[in-house]
PDB file of N, CA and C in Angstrom:
ATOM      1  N   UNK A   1       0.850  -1.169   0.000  1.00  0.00           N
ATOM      2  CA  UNK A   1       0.000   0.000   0.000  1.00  0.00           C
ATOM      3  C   UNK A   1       0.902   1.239   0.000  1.00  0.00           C
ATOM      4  N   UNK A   2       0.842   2.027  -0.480  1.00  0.00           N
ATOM      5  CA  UNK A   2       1.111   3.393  -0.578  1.00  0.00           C
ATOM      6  C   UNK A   2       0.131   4.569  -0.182  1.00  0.00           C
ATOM      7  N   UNK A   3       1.080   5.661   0.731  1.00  0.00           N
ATOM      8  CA  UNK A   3       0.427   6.395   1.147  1.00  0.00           C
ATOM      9  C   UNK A   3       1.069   8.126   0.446  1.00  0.00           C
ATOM     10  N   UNK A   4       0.236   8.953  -0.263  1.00  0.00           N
ATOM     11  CA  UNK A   4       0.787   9.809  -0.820  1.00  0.00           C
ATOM     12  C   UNK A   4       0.230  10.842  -0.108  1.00  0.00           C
ATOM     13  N   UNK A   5       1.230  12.165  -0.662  1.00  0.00           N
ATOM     14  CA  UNK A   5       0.969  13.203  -0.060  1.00  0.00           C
ATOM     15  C   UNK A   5       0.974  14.102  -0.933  1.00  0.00           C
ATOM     16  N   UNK A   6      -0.383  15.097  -1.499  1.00  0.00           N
ATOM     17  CA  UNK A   6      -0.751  16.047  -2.745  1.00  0.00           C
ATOM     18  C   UNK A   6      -0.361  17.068  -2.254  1.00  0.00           C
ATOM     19  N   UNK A   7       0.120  18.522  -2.687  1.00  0.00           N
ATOM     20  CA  UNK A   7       0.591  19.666  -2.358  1.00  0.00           C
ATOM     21  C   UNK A   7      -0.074  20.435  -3.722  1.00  0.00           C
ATOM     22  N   UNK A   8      -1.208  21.088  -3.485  1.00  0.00           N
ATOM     23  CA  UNK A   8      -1.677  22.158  -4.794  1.00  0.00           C
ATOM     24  C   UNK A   8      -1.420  23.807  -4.668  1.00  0.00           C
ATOM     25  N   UNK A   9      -0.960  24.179  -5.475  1.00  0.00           N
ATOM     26  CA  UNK A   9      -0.668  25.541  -5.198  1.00  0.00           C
ATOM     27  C   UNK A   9      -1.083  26.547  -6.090  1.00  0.00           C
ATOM     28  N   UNK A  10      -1.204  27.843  -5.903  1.00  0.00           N
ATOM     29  CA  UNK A  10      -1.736  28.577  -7.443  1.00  0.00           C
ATOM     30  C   UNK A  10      -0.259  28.935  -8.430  1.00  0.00           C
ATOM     31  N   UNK A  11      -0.039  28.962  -9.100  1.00  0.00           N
ATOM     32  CA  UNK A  11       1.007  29.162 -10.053  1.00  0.00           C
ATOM     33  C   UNK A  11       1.367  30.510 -10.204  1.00  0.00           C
ATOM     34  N   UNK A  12       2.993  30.495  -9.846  1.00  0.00           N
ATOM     35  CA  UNK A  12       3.669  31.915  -9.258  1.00  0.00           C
ATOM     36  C   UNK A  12       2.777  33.079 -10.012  1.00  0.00           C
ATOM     37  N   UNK A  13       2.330  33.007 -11.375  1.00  0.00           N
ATOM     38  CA  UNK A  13       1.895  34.242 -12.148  1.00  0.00           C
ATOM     39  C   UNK A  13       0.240  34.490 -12.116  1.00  0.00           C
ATOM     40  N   UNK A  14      -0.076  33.684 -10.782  1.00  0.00           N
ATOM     41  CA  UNK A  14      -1.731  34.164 -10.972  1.00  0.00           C
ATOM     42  C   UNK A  14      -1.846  34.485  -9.130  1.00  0.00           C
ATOM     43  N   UNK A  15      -3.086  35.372  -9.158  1.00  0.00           N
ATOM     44  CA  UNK A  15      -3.241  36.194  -7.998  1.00  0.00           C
ATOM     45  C   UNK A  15      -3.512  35.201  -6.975  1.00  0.00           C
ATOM     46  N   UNK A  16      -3.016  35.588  -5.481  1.00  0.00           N
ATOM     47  CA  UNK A  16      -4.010  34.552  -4.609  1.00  0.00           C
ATOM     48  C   UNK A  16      -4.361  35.340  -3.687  1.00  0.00           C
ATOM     49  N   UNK A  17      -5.925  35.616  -3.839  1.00  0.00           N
ATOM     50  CA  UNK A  17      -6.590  36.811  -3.263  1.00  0.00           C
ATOM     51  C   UNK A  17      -6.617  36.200  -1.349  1.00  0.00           C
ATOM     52  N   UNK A  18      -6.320  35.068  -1.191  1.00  0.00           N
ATOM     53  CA  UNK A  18      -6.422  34.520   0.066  1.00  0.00           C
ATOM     54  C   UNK A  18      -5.502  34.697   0.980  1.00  0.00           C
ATOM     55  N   UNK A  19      -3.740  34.368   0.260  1.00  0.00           N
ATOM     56  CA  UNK A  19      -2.796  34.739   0.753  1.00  0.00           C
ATOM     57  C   UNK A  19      -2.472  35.902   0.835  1.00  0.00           C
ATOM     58  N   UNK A  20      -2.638  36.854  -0.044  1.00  0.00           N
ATOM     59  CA  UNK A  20      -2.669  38.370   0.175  1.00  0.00           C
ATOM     60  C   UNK A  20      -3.781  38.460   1.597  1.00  0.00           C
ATOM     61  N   UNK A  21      -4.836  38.384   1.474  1.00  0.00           N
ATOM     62  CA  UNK A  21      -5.414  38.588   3.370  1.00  0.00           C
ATOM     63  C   UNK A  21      -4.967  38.247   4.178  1.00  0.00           C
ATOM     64  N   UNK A  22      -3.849  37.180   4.025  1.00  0.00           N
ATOM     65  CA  UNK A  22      -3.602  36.732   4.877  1.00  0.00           C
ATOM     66  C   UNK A  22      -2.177  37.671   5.024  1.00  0.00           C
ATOM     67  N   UNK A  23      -1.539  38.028   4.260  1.00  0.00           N
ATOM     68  CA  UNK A  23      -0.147  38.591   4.761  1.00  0.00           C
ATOM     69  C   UNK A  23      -0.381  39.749   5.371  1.00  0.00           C
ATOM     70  N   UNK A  24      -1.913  40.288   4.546  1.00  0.00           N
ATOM     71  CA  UNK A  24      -1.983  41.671   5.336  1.00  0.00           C
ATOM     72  C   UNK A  24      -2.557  41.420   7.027  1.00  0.00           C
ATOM     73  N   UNK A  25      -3.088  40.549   7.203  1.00  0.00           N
ATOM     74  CA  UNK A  25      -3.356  40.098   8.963  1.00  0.00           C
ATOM     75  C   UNK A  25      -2.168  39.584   9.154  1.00  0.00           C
ATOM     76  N   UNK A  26      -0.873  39.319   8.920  1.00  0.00           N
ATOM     77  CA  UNK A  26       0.184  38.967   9.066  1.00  0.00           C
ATOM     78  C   UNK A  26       1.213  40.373   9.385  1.00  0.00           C
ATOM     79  N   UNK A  27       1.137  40.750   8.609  1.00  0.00           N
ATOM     80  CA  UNK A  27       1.544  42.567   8.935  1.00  0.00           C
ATOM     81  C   UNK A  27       1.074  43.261   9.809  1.00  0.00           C
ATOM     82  N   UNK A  28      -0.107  42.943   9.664  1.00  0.00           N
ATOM     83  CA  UNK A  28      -0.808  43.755  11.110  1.00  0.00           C
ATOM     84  C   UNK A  28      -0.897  43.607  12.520  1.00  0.00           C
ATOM     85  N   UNK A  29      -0.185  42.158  12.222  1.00  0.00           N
ATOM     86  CA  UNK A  29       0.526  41.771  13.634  1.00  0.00           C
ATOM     87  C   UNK A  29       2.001  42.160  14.015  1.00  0.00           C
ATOM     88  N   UNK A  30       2.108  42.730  13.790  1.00  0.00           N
ATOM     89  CA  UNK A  30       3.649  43.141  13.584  1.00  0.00           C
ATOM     90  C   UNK A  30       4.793  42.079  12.962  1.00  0.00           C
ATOM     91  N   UNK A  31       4.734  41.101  11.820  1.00  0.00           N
ATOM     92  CA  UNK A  31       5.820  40.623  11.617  1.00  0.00           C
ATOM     93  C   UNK A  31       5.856  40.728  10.000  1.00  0.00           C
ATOM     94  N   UNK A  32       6.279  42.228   9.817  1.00  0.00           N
ATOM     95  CA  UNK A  32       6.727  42.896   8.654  1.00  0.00           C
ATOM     96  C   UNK A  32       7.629  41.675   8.205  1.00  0.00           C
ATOM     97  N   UNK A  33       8.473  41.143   8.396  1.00  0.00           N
ATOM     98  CA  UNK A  33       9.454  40.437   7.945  1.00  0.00           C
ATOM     99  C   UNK A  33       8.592  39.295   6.795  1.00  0.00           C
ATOM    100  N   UNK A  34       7.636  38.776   6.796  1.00  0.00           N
ATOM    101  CA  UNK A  34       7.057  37.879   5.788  1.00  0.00           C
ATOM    102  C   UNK A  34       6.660  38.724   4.953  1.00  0.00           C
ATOM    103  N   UNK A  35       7.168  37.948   3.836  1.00  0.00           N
ATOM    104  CA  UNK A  35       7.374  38.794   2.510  1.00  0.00           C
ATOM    105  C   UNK A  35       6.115  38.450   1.479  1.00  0.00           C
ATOM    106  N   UNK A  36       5.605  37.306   1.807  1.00  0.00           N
ATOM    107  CA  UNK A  36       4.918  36.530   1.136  1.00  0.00           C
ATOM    108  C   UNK A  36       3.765  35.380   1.843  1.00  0.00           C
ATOM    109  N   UNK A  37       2.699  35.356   1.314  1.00  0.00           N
ATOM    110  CA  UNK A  37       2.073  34.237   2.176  1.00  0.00           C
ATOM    111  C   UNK A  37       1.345  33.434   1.272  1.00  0.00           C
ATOM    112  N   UNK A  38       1.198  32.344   0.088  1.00  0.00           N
ATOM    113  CA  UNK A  38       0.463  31.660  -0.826  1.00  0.00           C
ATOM    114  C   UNK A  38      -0.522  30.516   0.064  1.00  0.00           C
ATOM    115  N   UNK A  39      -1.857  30.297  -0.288  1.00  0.00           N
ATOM    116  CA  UNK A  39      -2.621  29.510   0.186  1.00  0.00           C
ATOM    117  C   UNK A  39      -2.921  28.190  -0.429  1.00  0.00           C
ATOM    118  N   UNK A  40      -2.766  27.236  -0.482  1.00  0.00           N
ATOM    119  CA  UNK A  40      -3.069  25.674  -1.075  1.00  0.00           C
ATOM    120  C   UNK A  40      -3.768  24.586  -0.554  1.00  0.00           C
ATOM    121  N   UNK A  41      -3.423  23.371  -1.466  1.00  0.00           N
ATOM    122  CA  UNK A  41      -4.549  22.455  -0.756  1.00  0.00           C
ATOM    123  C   UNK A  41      -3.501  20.844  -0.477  1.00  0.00           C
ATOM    124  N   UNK A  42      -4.095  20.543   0.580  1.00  0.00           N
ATOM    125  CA  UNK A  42      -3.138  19.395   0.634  1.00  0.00           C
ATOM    126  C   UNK A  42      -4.428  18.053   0.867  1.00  0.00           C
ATOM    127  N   UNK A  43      -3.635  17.381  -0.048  1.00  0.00           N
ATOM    128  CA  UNK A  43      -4.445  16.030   0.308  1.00  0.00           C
ATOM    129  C   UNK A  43      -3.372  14.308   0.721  1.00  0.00           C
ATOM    130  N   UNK A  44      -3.971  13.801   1.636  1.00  0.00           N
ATOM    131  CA  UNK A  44      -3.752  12.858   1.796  1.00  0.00           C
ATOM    132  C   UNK A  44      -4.281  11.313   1.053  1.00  0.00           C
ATOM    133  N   UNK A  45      -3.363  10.380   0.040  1.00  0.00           N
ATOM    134  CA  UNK A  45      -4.608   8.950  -0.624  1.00  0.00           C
ATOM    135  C   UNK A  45      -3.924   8.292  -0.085  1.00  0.00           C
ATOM    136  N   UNK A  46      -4.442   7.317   0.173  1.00  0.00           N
ATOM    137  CA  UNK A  46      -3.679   6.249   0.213  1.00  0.00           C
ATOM    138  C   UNK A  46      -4.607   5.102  -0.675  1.00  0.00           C
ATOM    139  N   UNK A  47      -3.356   4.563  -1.619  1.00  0.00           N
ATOM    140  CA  UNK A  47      -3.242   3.631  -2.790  1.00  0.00           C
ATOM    141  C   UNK A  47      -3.255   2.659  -2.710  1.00  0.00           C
ATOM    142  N   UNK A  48      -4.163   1.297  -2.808  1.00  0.00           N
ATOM    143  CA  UNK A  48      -3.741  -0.143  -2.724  1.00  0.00           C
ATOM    144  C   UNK A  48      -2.732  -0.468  -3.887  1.00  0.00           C
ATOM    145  N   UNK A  49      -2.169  -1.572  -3.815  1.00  0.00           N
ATOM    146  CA  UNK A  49      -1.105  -2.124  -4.870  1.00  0.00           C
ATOM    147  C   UNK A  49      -1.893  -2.661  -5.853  1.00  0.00           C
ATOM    148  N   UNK A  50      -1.163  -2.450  -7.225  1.00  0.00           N
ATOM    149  CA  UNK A  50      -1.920  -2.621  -8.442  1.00  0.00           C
ATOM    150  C   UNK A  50      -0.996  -2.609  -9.772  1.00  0.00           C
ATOM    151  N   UNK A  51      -1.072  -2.884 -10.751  1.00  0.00           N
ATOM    152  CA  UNK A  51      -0.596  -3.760 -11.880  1.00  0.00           C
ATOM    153  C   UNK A  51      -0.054  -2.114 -12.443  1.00  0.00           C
ATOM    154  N   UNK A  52      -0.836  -1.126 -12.233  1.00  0.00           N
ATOM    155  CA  UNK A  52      -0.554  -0.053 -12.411  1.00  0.00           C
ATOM    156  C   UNK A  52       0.240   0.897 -11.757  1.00  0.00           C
ATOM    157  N   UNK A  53       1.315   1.683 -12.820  1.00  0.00           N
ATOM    158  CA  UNK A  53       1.952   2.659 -11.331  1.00  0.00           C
ATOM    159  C   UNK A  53       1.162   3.221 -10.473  1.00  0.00           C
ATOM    160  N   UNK A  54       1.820   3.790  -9.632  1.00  0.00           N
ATOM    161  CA  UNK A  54       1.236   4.634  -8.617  1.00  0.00           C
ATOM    162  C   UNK A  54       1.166   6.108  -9.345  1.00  0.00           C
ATOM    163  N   UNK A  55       2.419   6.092  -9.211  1.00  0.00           N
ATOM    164  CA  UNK A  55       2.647   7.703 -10.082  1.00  0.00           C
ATOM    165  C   UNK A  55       1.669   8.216 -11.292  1.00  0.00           C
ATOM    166  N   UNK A  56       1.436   7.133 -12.422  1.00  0.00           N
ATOM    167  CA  UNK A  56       0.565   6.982 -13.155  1.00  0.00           C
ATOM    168  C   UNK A  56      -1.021   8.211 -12.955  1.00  0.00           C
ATOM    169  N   UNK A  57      -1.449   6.738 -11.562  1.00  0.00           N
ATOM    170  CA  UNK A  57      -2.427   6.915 -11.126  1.00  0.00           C
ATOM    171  C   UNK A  57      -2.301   8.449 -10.696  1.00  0.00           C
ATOM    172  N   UNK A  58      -1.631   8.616  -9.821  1.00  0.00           N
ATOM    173  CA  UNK A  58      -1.491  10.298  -8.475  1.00  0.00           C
ATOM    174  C   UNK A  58      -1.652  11.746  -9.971  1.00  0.00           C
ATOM    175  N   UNK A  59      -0.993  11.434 -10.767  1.00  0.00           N
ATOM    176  CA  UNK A  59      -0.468  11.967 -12.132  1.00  0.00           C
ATOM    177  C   UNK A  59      -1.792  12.490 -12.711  1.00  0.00           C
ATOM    178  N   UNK A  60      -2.931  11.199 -12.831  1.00  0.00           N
ATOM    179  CA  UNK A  60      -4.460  10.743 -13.333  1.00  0.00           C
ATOM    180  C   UNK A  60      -5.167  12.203 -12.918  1.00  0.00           C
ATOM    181  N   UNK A  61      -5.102  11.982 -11.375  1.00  0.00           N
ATOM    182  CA  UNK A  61      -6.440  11.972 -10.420  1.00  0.00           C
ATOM    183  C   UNK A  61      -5.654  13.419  -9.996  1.00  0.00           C
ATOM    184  N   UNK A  62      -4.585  13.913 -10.311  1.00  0.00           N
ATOM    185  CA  UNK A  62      -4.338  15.610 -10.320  1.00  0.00           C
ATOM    186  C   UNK A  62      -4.587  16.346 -11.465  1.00  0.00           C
ATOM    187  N   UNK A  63      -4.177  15.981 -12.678  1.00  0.00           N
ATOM    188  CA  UNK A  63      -4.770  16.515 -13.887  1.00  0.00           C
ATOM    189  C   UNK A  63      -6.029  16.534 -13.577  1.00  0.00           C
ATOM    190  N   UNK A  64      -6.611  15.564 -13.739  1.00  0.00           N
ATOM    191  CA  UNK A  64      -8.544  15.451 -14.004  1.00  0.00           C
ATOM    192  C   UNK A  64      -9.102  16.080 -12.749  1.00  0.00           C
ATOM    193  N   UNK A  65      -8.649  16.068 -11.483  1.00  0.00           N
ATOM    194  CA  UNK A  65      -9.891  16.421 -10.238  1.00  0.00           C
ATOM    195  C   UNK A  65      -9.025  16.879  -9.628  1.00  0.00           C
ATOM    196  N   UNK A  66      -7.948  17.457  -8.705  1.00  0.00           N
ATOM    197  CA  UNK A  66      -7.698  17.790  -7.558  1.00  0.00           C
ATOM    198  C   UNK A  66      -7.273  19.364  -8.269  1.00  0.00           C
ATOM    199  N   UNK A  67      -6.314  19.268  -8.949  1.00  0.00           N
ATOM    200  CA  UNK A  67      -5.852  20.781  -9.522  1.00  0.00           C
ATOM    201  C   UNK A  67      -6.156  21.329 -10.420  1.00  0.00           C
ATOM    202  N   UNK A  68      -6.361  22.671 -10.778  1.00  0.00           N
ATOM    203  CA  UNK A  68      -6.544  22.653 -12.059  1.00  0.00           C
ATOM    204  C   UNK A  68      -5.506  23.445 -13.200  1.00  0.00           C
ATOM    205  N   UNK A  69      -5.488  22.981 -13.982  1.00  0.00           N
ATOM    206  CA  UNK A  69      -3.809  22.776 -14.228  1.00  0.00           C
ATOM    207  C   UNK A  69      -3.570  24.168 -14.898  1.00  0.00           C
ATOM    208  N   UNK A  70      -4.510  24.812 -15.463  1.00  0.00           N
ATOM    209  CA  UNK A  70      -4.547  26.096 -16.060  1.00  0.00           C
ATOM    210  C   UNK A  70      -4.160  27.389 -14.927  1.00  0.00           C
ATOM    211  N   UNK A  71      -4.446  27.228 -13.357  1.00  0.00           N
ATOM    212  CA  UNK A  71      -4.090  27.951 -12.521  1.00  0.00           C
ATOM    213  C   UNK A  71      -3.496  26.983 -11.419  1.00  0.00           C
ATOM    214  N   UNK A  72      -2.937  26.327 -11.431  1.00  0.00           N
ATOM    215  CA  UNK A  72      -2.596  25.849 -10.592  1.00  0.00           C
ATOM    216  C   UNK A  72      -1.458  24.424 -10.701  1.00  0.00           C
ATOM    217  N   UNK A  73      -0.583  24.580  -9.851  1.00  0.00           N
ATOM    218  CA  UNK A  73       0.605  23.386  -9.865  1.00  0.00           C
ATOM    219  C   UNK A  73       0.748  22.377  -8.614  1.00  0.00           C
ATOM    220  N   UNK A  74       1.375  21.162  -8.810  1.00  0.00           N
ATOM    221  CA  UNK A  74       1.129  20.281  -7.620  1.00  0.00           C
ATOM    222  C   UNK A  74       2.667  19.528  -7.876  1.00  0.00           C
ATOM    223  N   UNK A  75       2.549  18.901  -6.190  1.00  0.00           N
ATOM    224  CA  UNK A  75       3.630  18.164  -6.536  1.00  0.00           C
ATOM    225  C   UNK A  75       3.633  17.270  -5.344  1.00  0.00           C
ATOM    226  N   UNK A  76       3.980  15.900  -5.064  1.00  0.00           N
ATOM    227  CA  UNK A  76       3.701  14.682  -4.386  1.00  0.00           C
ATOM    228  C   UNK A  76       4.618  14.024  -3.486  1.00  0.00           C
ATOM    229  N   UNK A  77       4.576  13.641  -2.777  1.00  0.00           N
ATOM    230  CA  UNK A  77       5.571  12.424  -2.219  1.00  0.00           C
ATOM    231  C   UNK A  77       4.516  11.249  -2.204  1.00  0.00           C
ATOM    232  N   UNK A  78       5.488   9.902  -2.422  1.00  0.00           N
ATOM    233  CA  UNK A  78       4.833   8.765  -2.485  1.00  0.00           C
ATOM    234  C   UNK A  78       6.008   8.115  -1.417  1.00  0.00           C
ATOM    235  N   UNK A  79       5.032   7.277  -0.198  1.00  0.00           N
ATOM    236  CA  UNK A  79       5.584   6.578   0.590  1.00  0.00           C
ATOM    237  C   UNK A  79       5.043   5.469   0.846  1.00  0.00           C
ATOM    238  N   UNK A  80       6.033   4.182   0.843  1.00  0.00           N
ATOM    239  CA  UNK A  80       5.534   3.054   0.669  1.00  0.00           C
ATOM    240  C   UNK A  80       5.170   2.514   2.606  1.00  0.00           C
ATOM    241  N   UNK A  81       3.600   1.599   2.497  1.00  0.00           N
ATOM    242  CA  UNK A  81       3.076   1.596   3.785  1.00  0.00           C
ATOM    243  C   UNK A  81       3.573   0.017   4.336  1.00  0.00           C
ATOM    244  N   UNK A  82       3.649  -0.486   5.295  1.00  0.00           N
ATOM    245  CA  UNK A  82       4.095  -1.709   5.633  1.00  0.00           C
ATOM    246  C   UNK A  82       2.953  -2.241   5.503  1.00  0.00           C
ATOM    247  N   UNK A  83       2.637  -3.502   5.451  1.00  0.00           N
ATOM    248  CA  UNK A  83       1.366  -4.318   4.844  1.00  0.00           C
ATOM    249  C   UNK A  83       1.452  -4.869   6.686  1.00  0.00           C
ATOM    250  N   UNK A  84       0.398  -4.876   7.136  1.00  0.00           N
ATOM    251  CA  UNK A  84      -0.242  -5.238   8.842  1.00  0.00           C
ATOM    252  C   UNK A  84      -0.341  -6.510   8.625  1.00  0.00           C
TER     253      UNK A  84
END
């Protein structure tokens, strides 16, 4: 079994009206020093074993449903699970 880990983000050249609120409540706490604050999505699958890659699959199911690829970039770790 494999257990992966999704990381979606908006792509450096498009706005993220979320992280901007957020840096400005970040500033307004006094810690001028953050320069930057981007907002994303993280998901956790975990994969049974199959005839098919994994990567394949994670590759699949981010194109088609989790990101969308026109605003947005992702990127994964795949960790293999001990079988109980």
């Amino acid at each position: 079994m494999y257990f992966v880990k999704v990381y979606v983000t908006y792509k450096d050249s498009v706005l993220d009206p979320q992280g901007e609120a957020v840096k400005g409540a970040v500033h307004r706490l006094g810690y001028d020093e953050i320069e930057d604050v981007r907002i994303g999505k993280y998901f956790e699958i975990k994969v049974a074993k199959s005839d098919r890659p994994v990567e394949v699959m994670i590759e699949e199911v981010c194109d088609k449903l989790l990101a969308n690829v026109n605003m947005e970039t992702y990127r994964y770790e795949i960790l293999t699970l001990e079988e109980a």
